[in-house]
Protein backbone atom coordinates (compact mmCIF):
# COMPACT_ATOMS: atom_id res chain seq x y z
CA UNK A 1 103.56 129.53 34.13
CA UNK A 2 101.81 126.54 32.74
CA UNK A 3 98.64 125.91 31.44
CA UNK A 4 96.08 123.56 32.64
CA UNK A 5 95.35 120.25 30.90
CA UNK A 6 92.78 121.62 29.08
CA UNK A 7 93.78 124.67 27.73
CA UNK A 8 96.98 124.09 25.82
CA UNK A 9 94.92 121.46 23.14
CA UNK A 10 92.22 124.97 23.26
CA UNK A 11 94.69 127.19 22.60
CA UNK A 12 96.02 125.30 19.85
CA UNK A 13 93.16 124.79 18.11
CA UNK A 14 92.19 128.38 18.54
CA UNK A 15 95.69 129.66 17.09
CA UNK A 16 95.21 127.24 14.24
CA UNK A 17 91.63 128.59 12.95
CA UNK A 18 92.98 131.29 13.22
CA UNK A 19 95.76 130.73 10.81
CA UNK A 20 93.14 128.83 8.60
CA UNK A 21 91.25 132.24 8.50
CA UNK A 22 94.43 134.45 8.30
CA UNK A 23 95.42 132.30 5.40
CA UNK A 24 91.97 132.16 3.98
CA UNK A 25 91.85 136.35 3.89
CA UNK A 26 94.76 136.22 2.33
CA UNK A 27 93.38 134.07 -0.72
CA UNK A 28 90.13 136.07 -0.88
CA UNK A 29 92.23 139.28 -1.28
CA UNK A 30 94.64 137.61 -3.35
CA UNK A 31 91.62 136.49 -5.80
CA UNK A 32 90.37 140.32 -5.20
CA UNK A 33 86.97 138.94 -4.04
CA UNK A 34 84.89 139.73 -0.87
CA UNK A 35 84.11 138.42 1.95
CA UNK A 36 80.65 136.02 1.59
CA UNK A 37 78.81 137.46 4.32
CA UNK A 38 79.38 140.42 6.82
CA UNK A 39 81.75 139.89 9.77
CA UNK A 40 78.55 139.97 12.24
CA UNK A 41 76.59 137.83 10.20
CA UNK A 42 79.29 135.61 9.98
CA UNK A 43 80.34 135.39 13.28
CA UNK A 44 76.49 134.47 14.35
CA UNK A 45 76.20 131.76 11.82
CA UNK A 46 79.30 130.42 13.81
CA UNK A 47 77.78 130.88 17.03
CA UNK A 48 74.50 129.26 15.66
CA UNK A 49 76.43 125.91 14.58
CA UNK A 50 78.53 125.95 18.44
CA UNK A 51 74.84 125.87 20.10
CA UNK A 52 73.10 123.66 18.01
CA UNK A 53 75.82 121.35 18.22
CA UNK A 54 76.09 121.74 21.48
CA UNK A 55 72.50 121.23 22.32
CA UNK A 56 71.93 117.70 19.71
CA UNK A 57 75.16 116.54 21.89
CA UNK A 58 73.31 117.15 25.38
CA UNK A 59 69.92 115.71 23.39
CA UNK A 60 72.10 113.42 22.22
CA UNK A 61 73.45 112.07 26.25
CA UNK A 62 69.96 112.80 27.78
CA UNK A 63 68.52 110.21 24.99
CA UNK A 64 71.71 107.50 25.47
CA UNK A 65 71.44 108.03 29.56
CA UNK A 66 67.56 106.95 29.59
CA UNK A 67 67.94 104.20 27.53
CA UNK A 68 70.77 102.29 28.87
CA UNK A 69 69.81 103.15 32.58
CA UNK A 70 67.55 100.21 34.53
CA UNK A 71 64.50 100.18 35.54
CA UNK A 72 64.19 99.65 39.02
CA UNK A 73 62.95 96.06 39.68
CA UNK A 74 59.81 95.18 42.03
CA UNK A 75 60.88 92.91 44.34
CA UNK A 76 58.24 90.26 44.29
């Protein structure tokens, strides 16, 4: 079965943060240190930066969209 468009580039990029953080536990443990902040807190620091980047992108189009849209002329 294959994928849609959209998901295989998804996939991969989920597969390789996940590596990044597989290989970045491995170095923590390695270095016998601990983990900066608490999986929970973590994990909502990285939902924080999805949504605010998420929302200056939509502020972002909204702003673009009003200023390069015409003004409807008065016929005279």
């Amino acid at each position: 079965m294959k994928a849609p468009g959209i998901t295989r580039p998804l996939l991969r990029q989920a597969a390789l943060a996940f590596t990044a953080g597989l290989l970045m536990g491995a170095v923590y443990w390695a270095l016998d240190l601990t983990s900066p902040a608490p999986p929970l807190i973590g994990l909502t620091g990285l939902a924080g930066i999805v949504l605010g980047e998420r929302a200056a992108t939509a502020l972002r189009n909204r702003l673009t969209r009003r200023r390069t849209t015409p003004s409807p002329s008065v016929p005279e």
